[in-house]
C-alpha atoms as a PDB file:
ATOM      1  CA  UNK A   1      64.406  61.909  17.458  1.00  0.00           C
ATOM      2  CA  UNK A   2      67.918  60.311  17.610  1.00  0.00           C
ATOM      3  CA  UNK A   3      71.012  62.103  15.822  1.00  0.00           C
ATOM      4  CA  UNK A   4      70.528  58.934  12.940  1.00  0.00           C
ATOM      5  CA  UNK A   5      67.177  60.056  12.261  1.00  0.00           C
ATOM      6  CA  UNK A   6      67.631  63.748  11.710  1.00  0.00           C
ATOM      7  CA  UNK A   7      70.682  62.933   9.615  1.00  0.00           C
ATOM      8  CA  UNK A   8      68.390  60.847   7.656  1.00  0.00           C
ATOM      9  CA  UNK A   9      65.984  63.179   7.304  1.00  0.00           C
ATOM     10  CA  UNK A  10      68.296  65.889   5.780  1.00  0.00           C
ATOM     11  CA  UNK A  11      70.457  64.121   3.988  1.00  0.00           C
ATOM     12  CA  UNK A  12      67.838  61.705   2.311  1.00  0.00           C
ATOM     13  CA  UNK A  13      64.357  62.392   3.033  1.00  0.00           C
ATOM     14  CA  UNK A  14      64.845  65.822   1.990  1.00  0.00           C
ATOM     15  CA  UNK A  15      66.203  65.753  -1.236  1.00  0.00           C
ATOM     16  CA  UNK A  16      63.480  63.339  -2.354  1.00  0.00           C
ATOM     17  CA  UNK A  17      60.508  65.684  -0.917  1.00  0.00           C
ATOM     18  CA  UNK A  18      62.796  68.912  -2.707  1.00  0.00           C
ATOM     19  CA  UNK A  19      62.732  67.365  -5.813  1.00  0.00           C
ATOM     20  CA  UNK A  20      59.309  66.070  -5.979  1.00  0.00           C
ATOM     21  CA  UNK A  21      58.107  69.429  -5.206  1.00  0.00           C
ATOM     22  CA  UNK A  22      60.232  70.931  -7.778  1.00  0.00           C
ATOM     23  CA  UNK A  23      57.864  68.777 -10.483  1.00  0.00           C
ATOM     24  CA  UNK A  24      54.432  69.852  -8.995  1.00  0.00           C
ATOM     25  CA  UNK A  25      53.624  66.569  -7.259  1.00  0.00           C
ATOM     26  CA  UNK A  26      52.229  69.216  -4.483  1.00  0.00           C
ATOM     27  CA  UNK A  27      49.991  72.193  -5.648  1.00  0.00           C
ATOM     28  CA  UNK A  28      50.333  74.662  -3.133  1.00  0.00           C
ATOM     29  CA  UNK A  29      46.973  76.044  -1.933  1.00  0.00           C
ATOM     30  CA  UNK A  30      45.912  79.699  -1.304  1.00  0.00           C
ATOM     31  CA  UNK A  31      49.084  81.549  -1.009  1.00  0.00           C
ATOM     32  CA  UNK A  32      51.322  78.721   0.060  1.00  0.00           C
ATOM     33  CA  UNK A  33      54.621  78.375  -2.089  1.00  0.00           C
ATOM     34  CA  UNK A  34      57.141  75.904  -2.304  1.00  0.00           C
ATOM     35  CA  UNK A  35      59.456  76.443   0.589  1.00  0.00           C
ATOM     36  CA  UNK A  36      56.532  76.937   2.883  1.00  0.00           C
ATOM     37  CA  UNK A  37      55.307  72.957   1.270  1.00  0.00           C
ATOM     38  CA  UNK A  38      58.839  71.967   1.692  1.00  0.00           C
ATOM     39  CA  UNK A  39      59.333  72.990   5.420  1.00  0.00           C
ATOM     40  CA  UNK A  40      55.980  71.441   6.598  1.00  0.00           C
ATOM     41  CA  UNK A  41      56.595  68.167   4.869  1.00  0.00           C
ATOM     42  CA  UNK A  42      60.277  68.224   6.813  1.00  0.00           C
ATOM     43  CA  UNK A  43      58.355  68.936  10.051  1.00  0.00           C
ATOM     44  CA  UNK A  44      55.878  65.765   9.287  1.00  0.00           C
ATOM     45  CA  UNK A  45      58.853  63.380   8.110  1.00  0.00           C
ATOM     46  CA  UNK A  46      60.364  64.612  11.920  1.00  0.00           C
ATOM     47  CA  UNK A  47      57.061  63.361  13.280  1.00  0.00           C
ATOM     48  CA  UNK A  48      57.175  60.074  11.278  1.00  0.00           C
ATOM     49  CA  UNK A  49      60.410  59.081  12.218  1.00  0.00           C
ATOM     50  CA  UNK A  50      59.772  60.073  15.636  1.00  0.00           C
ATOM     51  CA  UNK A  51      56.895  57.261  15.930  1.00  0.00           C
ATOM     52  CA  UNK A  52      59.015  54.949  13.914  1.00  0.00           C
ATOM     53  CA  UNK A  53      61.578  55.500  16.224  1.00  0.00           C
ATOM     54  CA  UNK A  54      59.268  55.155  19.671  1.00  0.00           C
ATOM     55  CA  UNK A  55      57.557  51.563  18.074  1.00  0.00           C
ATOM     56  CA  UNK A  56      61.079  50.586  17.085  1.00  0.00           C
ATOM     57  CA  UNK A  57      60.173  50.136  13.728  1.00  0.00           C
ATOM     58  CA  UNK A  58      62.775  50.588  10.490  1.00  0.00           C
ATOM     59  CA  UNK A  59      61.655  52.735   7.754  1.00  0.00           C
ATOM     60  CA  UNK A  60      63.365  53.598   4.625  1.00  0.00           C
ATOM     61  CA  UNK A  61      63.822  57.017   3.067  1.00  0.00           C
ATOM     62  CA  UNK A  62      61.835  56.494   0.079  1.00  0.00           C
ATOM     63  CA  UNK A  63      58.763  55.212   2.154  1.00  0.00           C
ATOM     64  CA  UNK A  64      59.007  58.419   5.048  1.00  0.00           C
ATOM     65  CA  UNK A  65      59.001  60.360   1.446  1.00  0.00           C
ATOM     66  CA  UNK A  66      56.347  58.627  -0.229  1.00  0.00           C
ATOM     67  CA  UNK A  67      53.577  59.155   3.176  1.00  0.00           C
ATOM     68  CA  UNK A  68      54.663  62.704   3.365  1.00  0.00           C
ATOM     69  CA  UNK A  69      53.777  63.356  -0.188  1.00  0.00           C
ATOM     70  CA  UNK A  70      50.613  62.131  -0.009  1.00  0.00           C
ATOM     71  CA  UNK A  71      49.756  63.836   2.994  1.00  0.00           C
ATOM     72  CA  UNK A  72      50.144  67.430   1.199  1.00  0.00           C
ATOM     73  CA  UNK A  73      48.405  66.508  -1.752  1.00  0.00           C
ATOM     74  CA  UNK A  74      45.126  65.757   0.276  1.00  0.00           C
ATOM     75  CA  UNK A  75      45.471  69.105   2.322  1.00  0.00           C
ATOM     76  CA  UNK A  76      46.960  67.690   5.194  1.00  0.00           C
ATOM     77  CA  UNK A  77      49.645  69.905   7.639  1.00  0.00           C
ATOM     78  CA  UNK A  78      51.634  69.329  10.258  1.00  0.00           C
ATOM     79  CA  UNK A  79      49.483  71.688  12.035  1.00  0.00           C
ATOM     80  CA  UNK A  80      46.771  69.909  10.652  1.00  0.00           C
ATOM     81  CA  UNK A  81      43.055  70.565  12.946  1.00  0.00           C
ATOM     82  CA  UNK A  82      40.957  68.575  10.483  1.00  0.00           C
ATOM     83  CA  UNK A  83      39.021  69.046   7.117  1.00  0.00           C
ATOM     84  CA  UNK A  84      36.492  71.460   8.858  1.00  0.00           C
ATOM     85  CA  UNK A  85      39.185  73.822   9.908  1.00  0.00           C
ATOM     86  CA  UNK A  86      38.504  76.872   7.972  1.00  0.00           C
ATOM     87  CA  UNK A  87      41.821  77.617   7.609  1.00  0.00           C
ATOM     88  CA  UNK A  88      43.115  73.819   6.667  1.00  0.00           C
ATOM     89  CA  UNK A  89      44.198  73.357   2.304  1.00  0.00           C
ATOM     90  CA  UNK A  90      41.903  70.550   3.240  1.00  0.00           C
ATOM     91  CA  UNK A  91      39.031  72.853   3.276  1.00  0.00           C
ATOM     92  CA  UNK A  92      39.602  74.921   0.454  1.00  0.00           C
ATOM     93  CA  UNK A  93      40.482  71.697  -1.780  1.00  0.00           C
ATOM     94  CA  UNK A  94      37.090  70.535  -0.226  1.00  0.00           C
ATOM     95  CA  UNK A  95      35.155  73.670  -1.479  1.00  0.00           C
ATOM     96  CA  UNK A  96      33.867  74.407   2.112  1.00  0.00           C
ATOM     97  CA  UNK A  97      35.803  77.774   2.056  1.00  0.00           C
ATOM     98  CA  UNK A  98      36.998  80.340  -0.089  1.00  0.00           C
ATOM     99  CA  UNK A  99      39.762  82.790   0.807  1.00  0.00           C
ATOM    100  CA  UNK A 100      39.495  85.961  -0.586  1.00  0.00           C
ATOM    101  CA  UNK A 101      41.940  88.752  -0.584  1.00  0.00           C
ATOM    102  CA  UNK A 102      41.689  91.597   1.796  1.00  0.00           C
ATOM    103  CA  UNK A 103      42.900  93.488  -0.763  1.00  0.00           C
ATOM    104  CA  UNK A 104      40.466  92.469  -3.476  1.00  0.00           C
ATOM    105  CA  UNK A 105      38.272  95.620  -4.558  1.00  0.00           C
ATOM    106  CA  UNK A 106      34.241  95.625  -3.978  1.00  0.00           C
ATOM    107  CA  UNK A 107      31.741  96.674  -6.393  1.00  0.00           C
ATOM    108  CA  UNK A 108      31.224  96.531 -10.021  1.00  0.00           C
ATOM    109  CA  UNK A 109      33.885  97.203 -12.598  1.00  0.00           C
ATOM    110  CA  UNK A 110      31.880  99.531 -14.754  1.00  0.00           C
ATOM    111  CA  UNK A 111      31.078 102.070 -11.473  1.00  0.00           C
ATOM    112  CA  UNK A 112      32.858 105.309 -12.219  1.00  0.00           C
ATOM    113  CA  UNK A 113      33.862 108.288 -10.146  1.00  0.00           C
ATOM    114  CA  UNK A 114      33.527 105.687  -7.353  1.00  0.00           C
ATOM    115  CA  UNK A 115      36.300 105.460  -5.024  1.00  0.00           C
ATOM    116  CA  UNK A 116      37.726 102.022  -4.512  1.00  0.00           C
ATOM    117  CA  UNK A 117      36.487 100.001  -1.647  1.00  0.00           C
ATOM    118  CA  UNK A 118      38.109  96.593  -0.184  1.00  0.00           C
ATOM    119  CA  UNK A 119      37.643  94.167   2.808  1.00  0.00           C
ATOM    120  CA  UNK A 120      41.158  95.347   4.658  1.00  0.00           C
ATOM    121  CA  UNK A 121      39.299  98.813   4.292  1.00  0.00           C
ATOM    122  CA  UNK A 122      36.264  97.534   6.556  1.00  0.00           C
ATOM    123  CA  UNK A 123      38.383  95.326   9.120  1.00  0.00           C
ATOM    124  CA  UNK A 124      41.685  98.140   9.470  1.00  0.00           C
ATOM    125  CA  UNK A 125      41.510 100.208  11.827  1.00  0.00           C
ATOM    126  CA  UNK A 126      42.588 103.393  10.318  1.00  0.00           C
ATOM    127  CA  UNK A 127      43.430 105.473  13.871  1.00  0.00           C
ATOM    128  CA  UNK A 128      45.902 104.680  16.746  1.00  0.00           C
ATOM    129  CA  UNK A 129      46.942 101.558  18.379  1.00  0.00           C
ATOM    130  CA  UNK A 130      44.827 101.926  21.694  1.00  0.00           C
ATOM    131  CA  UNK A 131      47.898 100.694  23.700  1.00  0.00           C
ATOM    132  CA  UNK A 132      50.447 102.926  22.713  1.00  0.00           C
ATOM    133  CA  UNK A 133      47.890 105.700  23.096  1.00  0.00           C
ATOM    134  CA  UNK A 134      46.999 104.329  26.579  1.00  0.00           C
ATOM    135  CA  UNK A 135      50.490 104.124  27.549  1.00  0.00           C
ATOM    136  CA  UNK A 136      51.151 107.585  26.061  1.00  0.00           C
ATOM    137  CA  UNK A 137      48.374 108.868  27.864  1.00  0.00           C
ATOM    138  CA  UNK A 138      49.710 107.706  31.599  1.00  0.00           C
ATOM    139  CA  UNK A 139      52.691 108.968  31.004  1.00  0.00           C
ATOM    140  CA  UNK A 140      51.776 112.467  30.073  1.00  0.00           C
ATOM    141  CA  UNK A 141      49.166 112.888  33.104  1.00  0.00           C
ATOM    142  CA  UNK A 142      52.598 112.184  35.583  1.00  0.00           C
ATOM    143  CA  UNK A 143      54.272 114.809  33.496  1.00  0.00           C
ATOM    144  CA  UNK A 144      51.916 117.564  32.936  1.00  0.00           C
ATOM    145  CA  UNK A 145      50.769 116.917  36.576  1.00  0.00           C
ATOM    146  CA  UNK A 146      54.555 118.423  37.338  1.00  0.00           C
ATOM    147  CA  UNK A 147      53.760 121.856  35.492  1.00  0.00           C
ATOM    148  CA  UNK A 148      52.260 124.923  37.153  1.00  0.00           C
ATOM    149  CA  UNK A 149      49.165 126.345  35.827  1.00  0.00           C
ATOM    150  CA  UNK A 150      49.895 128.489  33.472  1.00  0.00           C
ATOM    151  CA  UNK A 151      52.898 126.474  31.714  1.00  0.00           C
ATOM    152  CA  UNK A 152      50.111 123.244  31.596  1.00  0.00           C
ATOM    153  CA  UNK A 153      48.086 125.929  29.842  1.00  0.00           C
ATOM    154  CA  UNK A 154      50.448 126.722  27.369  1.00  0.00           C
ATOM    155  CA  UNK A 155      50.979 123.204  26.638  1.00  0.00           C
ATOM    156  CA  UNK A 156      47.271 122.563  25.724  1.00  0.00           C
ATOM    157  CA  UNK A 157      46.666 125.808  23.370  1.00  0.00           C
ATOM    158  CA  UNK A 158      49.913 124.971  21.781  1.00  0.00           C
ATOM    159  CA  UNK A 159      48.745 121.571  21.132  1.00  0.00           C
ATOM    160  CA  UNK A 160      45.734 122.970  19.973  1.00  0.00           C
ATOM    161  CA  UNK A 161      47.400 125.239  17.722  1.00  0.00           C
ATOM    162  CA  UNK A 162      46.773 129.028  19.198  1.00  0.00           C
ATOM    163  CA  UNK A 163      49.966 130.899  17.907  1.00  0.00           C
ATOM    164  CA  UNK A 164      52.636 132.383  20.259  1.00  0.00           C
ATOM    165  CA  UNK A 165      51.117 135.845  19.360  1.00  0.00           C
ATOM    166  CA  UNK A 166      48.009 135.539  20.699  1.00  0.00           C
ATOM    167  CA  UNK A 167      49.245 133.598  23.950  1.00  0.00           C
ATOM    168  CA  UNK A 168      51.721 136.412  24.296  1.00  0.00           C
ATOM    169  CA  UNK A 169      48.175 138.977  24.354  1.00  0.00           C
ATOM    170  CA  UNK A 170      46.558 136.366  26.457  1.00  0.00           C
ATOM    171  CA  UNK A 171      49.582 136.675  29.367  1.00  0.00           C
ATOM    172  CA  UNK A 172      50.745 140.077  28.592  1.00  0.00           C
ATOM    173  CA  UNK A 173      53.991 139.280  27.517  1.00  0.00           C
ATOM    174  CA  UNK A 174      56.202 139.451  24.124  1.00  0.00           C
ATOM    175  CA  UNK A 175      56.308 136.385  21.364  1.00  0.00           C
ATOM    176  CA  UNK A 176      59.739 135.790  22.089  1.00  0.00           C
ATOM    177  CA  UNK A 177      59.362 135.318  26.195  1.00  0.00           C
ATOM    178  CA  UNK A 178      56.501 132.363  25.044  1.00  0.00           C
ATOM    179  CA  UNK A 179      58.923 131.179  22.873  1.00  0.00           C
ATOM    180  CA  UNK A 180      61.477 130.759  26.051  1.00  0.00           C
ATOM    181  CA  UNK A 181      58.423 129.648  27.932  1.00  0.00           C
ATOM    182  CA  UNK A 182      58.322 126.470  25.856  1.00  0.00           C
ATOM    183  CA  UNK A 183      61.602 125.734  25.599  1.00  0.00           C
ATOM    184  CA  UNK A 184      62.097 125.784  29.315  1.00  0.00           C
ATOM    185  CA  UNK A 185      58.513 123.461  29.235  1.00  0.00           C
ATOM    186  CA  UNK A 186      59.991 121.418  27.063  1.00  0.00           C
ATOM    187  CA  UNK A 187      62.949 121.073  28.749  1.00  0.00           C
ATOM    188  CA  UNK A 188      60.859 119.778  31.814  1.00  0.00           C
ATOM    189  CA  UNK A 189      58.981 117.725  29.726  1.00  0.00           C
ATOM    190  CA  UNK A 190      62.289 115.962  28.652  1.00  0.00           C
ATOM    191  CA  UNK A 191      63.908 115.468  31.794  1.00  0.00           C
ATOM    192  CA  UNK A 192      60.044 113.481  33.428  1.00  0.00           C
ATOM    193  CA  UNK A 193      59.785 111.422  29.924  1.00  0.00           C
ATOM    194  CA  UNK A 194      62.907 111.340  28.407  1.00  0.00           C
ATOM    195  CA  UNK A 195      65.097 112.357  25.448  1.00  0.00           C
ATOM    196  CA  UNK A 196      63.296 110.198  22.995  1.00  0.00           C
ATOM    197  CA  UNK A 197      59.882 111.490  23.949  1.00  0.00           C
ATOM    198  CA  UNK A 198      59.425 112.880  20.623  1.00  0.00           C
ATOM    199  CA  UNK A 199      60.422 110.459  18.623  1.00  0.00           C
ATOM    200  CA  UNK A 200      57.777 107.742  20.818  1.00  0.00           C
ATOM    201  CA  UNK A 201      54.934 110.265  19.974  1.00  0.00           C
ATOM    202  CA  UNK A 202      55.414 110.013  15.800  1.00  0.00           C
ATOM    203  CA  UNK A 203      56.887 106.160  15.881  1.00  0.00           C
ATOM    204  CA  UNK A 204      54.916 103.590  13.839  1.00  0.00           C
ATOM    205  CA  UNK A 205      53.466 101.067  16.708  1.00  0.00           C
ATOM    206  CA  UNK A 206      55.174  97.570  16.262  1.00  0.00           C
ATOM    207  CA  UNK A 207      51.895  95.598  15.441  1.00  0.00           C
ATOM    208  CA  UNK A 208      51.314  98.650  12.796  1.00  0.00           C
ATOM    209  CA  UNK A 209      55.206  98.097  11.691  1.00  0.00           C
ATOM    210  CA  UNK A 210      54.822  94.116  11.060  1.00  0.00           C
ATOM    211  CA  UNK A 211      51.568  94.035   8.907  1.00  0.00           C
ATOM    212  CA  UNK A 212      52.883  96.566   6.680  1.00  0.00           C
ATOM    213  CA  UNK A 213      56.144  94.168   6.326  1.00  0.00           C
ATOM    214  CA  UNK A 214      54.090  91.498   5.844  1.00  0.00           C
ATOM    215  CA  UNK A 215      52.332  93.128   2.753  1.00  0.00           C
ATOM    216  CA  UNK A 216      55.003  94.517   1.078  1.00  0.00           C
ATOM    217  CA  UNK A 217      57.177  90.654   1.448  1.00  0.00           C
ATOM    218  CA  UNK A 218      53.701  89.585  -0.477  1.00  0.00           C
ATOM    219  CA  UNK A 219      53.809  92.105  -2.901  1.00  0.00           C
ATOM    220  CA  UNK A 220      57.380  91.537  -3.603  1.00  0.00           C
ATOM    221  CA  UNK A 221      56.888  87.862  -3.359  1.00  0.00           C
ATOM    222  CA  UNK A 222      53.954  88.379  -6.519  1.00  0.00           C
ATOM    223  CA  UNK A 223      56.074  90.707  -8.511  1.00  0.00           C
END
């Protein structure tokens, strides 16, 4: 698309398309809003000039606007895959599918003492991201693989939660010298995986981290 064209497309295009969203000539569909309707029908104006351009055909502003329009009122996108896409506003304007929210309780309103039950419930998986854990995992075998016998074995009961009283009964030696034990472990440990070893262990995967923005921009968005 040629510099005329994309000034013509923000400078008059767009306001027409802004303001005729502004009225409702486009109801959004599902959770769409009116940015989201605004930026898709910039992207399909691009397109239409584009062609216009390539058949070396003039088009006015008002006409560009006019197409575009009527292309979001019948469910049409710019990533548009057809009215059987399940996940087209075609679709759902179609009746072919209905979105419900993952979030939307199960059951009957008038079950008591009956602990509320939704779809993100069934598809979440409520335990570790299987990477990080992999990842984790590898890197602990190369460092406890460093450790003699009886520091590796500290490592596991501590992990497993025996106190430093009964290791010191299990060794023969004081609290305190276990206590000096796992500093000088952890030390070790530190120096093979690196300062921010603890902090890896406890931080929120990324994939974890971005669906829990995502639902709380939603909730905000609804409030």
């Amino acid at each position: 698309m040629s510099p005329k064209a994309g000034d013509m497309l923000l400078r008059q295009v767009r306001p027409i398309i802004r303001a005729a969203l502004a009225r409702g000539a486009v109801r959004p569909v599902g959770i769409e809003d009116l940015q989201e309707l605004e930026a898709d029908a910039l992207a399909q104006a691009a397109q239409m000039l584009d062609s216009a351009e390539t058949a070396g055909k003039e088009v006015s502003p008002n006409s560009i606007a006019f197409y575009v329009l009527q292309s979001l009122r019948s469910g049409r996108r710019s990533c548009y895959a057809g009215r059987t896409d399940v996940m087209s506003p075609a679709a759902q304007l179609d009746g072919h599918v209905t979105v419900m929210s993952m979030d939307e309780p199960f059951g009957d309103e008038d079950d008591e003492g009956v602990e509320e039950f939704n779809l993100h419930m069934c598809l979440a998986a409520s335990g570790e991201d299987p990477a990080s854990q992999g990842s984790r995992e590898l890197d602990w075998d190369k460092a406890l693989a460093g450790l003699e016998h009886t520091d590796l074995d500290i490592v596991l009961a501590t992990a497993m939660g025996t106190p430093g009283l009964d290791l010191g009964l299990r060794y023969g030696v004081s609290p305190a010298r276990v206590s000096q034990r796992k500093r000088e472990i952890g030390c070790r440990l530190r120096e093979s995986l690196g300062d921010t070893v603890l902090a890896d262990c406890i931080r929120e995967s990324a994939w974890e981290g971005g669906m829990r923005a995502y639902r709380e921009k939603r909730a905000c968005r609804y409030a």
